[in-house]
PDB file of N, CA and C in Angstrom:
ATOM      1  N   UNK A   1     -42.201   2.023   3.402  1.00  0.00           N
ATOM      2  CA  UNK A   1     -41.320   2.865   2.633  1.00  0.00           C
ATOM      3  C   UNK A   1     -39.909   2.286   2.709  1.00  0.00           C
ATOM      4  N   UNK A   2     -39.091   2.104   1.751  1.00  0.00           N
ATOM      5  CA  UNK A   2     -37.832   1.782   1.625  1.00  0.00           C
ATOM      6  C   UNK A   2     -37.056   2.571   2.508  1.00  0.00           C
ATOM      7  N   UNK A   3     -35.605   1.961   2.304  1.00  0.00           N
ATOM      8  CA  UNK A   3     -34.522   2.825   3.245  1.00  0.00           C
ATOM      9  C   UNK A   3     -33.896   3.237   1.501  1.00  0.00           C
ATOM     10  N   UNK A   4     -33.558   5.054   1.397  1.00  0.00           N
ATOM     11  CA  UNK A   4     -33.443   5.330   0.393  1.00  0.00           C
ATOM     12  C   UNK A   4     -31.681   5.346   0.135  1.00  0.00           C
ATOM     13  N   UNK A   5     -30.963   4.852   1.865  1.00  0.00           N
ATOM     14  CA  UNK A   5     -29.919   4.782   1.692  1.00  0.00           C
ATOM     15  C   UNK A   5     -29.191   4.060   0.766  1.00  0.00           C
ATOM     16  N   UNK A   6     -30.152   3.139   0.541  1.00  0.00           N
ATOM     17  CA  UNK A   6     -29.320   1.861  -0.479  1.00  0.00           C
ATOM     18  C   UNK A   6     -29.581   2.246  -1.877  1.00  0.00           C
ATOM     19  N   UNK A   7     -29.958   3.071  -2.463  1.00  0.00           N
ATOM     20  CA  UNK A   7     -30.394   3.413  -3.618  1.00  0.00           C
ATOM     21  C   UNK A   7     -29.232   4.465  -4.033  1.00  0.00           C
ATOM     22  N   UNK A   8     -28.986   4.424  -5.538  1.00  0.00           N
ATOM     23  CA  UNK A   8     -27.577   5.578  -5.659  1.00  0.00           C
ATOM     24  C   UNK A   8     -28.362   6.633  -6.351  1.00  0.00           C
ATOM     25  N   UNK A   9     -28.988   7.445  -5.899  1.00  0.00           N
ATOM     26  CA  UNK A   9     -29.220   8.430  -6.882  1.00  0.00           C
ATOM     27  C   UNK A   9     -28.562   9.701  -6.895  1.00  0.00           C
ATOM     28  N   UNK A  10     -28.491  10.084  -7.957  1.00  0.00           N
ATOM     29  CA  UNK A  10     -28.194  11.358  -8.433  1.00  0.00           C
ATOM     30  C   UNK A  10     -29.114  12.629  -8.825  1.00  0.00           C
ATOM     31  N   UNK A  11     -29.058  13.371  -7.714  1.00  0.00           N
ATOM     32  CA  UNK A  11     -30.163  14.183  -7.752  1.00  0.00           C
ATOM     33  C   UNK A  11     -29.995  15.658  -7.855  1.00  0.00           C
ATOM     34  N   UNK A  12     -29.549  16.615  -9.113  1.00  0.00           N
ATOM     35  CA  UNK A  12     -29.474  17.851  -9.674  1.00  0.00           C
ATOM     36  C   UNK A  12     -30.705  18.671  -9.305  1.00  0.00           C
ATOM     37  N   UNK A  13     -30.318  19.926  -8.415  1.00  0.00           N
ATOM     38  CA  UNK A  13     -31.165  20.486  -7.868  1.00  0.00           C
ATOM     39  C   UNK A  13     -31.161  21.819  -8.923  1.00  0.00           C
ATOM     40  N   UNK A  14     -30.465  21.801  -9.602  1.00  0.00           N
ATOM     41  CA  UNK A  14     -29.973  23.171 -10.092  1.00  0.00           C
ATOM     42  C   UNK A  14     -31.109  23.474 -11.242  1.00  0.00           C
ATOM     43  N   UNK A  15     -31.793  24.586 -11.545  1.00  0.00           N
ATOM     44  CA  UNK A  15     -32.572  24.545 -12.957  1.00  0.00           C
ATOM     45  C   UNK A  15     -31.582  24.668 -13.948  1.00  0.00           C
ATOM     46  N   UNK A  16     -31.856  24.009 -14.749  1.00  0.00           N
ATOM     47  CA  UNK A  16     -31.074  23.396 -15.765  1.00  0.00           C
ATOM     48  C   UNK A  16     -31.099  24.687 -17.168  1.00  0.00           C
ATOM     49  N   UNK A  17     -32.308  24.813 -17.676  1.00  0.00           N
ATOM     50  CA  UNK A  17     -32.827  25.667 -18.669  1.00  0.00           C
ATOM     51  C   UNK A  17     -33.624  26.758 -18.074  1.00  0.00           C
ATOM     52  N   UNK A  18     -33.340  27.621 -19.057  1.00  0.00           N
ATOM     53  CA  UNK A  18     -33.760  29.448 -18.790  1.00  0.00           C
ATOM     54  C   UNK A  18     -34.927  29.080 -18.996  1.00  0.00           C
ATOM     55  N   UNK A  19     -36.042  30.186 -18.928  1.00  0.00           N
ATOM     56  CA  UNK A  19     -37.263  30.709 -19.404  1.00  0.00           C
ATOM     57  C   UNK A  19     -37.066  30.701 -21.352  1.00  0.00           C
ATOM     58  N   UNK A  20     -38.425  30.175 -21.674  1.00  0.00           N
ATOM     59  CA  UNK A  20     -38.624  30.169 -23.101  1.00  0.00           C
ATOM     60  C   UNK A  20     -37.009  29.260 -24.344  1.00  0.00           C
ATOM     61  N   UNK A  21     -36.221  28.489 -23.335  1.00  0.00           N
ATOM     62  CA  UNK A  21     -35.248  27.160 -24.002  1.00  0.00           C
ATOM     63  C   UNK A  21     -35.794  26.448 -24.284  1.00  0.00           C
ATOM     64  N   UNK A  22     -35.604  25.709 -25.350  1.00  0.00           N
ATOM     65  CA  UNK A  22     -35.976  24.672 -25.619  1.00  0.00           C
ATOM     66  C   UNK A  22     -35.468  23.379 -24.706  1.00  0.00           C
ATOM     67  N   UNK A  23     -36.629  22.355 -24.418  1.00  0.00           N
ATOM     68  CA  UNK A  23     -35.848  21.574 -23.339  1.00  0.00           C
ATOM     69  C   UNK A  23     -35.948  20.078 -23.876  1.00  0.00           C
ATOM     70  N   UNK A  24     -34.506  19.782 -23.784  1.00  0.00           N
ATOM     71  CA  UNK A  24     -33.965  18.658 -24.842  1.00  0.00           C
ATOM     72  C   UNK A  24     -34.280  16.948 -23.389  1.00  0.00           C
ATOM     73  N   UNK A  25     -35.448  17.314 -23.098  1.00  0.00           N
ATOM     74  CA  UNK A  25     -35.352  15.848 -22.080  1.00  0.00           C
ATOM     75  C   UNK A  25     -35.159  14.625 -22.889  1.00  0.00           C
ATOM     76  N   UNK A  26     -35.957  14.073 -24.109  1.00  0.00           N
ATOM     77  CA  UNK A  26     -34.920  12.898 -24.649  1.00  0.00           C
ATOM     78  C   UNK A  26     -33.456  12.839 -24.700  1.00  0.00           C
ATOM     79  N   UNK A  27     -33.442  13.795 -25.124  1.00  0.00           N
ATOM     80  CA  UNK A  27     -31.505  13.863 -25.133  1.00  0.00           C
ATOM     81  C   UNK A  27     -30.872  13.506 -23.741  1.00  0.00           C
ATOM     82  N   UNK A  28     -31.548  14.315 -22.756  1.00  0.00           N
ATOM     83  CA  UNK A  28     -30.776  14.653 -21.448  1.00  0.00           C
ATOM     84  C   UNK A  28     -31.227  12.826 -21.063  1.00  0.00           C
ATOM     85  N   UNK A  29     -32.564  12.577 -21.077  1.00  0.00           N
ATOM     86  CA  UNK A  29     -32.499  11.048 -20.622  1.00  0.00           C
ATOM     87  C   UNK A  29     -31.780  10.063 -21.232  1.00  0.00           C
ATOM     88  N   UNK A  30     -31.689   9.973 -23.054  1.00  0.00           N
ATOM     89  CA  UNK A  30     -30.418   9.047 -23.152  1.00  0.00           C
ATOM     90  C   UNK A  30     -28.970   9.046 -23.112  1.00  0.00           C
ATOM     91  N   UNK A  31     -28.695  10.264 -22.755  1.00  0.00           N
ATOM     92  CA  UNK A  31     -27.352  10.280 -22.465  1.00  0.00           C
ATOM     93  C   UNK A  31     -27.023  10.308 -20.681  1.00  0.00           C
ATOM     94  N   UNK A  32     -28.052   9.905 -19.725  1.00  0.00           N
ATOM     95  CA  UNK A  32     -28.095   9.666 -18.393  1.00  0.00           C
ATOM     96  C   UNK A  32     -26.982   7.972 -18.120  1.00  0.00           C
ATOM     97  N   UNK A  33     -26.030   8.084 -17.328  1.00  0.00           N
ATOM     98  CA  UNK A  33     -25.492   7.447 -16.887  1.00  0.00           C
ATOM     99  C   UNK A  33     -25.808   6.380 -15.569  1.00  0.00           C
ATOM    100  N   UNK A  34     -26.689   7.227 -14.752  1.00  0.00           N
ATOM    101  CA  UNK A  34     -26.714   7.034 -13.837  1.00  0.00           C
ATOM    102  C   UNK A  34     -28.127   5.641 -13.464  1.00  0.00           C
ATOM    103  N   UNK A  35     -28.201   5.093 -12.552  1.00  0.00           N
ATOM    104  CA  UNK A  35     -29.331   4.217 -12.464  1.00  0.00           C
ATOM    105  C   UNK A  35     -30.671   4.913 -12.259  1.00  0.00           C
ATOM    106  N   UNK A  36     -30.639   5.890 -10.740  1.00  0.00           N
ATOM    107  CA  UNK A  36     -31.642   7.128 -10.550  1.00  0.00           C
ATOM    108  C   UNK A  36     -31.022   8.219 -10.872  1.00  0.00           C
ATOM    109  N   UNK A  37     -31.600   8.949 -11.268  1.00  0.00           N
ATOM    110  CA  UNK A  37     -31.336  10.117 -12.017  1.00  0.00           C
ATOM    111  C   UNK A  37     -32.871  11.458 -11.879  1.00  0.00           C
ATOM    112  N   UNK A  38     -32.125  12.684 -11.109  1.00  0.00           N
ATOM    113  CA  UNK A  38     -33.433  13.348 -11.317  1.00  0.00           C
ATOM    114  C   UNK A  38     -32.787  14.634 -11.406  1.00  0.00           C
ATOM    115  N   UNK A  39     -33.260  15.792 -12.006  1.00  0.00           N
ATOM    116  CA  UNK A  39     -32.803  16.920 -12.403  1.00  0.00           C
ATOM    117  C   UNK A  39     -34.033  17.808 -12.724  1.00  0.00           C
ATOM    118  N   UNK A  40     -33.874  18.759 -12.385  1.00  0.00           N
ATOM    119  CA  UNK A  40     -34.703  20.006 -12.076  1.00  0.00           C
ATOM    120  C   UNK A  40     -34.385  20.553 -13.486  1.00  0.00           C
ATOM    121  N   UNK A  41     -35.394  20.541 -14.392  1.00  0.00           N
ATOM    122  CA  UNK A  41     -35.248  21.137 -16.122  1.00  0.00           C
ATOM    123  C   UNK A  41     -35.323  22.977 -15.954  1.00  0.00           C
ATOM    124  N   UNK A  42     -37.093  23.125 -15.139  1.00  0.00           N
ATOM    125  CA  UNK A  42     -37.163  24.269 -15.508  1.00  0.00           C
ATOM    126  C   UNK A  42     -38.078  25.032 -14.126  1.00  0.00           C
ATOM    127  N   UNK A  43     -38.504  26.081 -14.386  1.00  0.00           N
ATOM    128  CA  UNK A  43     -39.643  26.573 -13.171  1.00  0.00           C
ATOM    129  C   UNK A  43     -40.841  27.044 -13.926  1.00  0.00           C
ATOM    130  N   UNK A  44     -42.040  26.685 -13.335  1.00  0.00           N
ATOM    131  CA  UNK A  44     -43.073  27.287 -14.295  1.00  0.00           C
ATOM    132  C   UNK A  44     -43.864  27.714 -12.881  1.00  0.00           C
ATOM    133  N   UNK A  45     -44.423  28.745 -12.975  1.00  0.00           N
ATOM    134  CA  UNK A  45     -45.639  29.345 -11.851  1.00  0.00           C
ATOM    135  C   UNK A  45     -45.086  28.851 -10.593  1.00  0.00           C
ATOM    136  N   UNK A  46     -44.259  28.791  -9.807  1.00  0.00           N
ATOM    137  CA  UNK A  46     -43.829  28.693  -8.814  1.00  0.00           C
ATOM    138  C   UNK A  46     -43.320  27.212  -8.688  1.00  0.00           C
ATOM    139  N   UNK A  47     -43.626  26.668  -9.495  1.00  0.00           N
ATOM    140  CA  UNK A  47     -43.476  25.174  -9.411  1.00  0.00           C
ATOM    141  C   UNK A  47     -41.945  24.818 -10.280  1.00  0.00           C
ATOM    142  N   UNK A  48     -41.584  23.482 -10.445  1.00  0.00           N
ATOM    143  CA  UNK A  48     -40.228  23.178 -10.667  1.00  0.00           C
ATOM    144  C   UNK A  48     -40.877  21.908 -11.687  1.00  0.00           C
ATOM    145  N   UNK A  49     -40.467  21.897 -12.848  1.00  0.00           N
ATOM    146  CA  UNK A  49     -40.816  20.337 -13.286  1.00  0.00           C
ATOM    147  C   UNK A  49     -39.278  19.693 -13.121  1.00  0.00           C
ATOM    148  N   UNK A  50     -39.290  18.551 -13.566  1.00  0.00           N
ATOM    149  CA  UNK A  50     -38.121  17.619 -13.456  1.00  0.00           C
ATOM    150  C   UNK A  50     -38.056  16.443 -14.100  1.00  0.00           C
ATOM    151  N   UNK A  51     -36.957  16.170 -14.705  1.00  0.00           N
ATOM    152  CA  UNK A  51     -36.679  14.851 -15.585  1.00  0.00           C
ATOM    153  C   UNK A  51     -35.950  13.738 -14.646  1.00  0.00           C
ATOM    154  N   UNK A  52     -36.782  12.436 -14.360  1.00  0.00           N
ATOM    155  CA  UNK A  52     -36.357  11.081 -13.209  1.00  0.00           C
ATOM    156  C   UNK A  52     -36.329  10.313 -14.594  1.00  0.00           C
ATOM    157  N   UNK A  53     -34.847  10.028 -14.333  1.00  0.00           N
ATOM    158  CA  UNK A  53     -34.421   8.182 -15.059  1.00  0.00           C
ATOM    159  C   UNK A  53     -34.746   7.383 -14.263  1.00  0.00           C
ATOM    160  N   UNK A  54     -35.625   6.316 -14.299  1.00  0.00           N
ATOM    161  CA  UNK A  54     -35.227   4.995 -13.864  1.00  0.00           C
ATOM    162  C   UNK A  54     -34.823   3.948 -13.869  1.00  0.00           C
ATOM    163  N   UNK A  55     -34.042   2.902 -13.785  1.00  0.00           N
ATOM    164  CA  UNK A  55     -33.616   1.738 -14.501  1.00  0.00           C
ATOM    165  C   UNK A  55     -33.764   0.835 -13.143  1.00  0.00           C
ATOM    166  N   UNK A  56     -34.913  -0.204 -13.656  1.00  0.00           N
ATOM    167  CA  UNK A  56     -35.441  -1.426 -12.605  1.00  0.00           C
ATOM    168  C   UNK A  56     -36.391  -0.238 -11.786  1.00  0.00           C
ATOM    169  N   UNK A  57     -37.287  -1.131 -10.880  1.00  0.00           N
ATOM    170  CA  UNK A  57     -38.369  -1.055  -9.817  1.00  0.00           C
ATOM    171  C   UNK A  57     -37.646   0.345  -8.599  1.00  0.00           C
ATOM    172  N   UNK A  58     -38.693   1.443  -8.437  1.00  0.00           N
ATOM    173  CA  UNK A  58     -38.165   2.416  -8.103  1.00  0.00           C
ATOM    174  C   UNK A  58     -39.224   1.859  -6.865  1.00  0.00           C
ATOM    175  N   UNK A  59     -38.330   2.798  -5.761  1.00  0.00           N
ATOM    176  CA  UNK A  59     -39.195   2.230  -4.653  1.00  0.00           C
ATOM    177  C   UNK A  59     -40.690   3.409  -4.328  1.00  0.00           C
ATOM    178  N   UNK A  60     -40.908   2.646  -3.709  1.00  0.00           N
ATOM    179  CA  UNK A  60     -42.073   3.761  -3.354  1.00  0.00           C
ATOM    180  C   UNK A  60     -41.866   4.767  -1.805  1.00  0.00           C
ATOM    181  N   UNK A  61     -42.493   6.194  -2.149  1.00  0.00           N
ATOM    182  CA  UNK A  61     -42.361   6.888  -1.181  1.00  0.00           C
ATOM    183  C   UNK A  61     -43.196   8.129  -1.925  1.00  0.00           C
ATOM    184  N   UNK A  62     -43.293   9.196  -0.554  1.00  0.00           N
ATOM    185  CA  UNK A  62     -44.456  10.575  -0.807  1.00  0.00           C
ATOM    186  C   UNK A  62     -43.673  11.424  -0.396  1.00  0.00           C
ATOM    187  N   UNK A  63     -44.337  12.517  -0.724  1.00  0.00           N
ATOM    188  CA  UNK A  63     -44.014  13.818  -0.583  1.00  0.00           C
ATOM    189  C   UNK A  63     -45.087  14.520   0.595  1.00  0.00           C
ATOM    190  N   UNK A  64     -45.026  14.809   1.776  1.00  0.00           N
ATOM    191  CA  UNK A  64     -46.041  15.370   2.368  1.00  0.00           C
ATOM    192  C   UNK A  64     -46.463  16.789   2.076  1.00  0.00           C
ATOM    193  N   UNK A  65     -45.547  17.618   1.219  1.00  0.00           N
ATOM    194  CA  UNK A  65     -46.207  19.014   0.985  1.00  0.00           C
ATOM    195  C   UNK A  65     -46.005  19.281  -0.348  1.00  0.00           C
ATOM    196  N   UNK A  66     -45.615  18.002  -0.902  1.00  0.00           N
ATOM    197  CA  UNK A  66     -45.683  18.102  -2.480  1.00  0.00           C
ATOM    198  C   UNK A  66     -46.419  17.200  -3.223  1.00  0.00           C
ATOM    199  N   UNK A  67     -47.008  17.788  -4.655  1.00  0.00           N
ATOM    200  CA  UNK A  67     -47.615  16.982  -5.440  1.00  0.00           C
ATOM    201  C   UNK A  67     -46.206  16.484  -6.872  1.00  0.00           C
ATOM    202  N   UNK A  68     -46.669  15.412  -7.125  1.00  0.00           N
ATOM    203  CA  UNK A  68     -45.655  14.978  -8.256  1.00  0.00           C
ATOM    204  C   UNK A  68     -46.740  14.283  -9.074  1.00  0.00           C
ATOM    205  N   UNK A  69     -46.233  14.679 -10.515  1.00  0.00           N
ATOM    206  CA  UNK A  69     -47.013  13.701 -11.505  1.00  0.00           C
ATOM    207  C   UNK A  69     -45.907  13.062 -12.342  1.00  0.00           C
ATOM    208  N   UNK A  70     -46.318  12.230 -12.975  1.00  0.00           N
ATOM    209  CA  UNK A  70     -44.908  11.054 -13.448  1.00  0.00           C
ATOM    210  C   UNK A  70     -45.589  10.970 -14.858  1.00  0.00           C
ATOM    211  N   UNK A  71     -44.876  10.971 -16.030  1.00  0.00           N
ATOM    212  CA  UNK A  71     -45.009  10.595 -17.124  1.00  0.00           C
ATOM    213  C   UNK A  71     -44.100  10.137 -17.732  1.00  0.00           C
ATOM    214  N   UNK A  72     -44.280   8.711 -18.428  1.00  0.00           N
ATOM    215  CA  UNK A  72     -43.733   7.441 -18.764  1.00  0.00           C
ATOM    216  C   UNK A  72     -43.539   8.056 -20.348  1.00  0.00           C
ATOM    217  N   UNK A  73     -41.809   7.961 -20.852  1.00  0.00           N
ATOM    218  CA  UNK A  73     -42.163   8.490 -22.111  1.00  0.00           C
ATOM    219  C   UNK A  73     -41.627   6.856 -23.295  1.00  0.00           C
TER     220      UNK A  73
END
């Protein structure tokens, strides 16, 4: 596992959009500045989805009490 110190990310914990918004993630990803980039969009059933920019080779690492699924858009 990498040291995640060297990595700059920017990581928005905040939910972003209400219940039943429309959620503008193309938008929010091309107007991302940042290299990592992750932001908490919305909450569904107890769960949190989230929009990750990446730009170049993200390192690898887990979650021990979480599941994540990744979709490449």
């Amino acid at each position: 596992m990498s040291d995640t110190g060297s990595y700059p990310y920017e990581t928005r914990l905040n939910i972003y959009y209400k219940p039943l918004e429309i959620i503008e993630e193309k938008q929010l990803a091309d107007d991302c500045k940042f290299q990592w980039y992750n932001q908490t969009l919305c909450q569904v059933n107890g769960s949190v989805v989230r929009l990750g920019v990446f730009c170049g080779e993200y390192h690898w690492h887990k979650h021990e009490e979480d599941d994540e699924f990744f979709l490449r858009g």
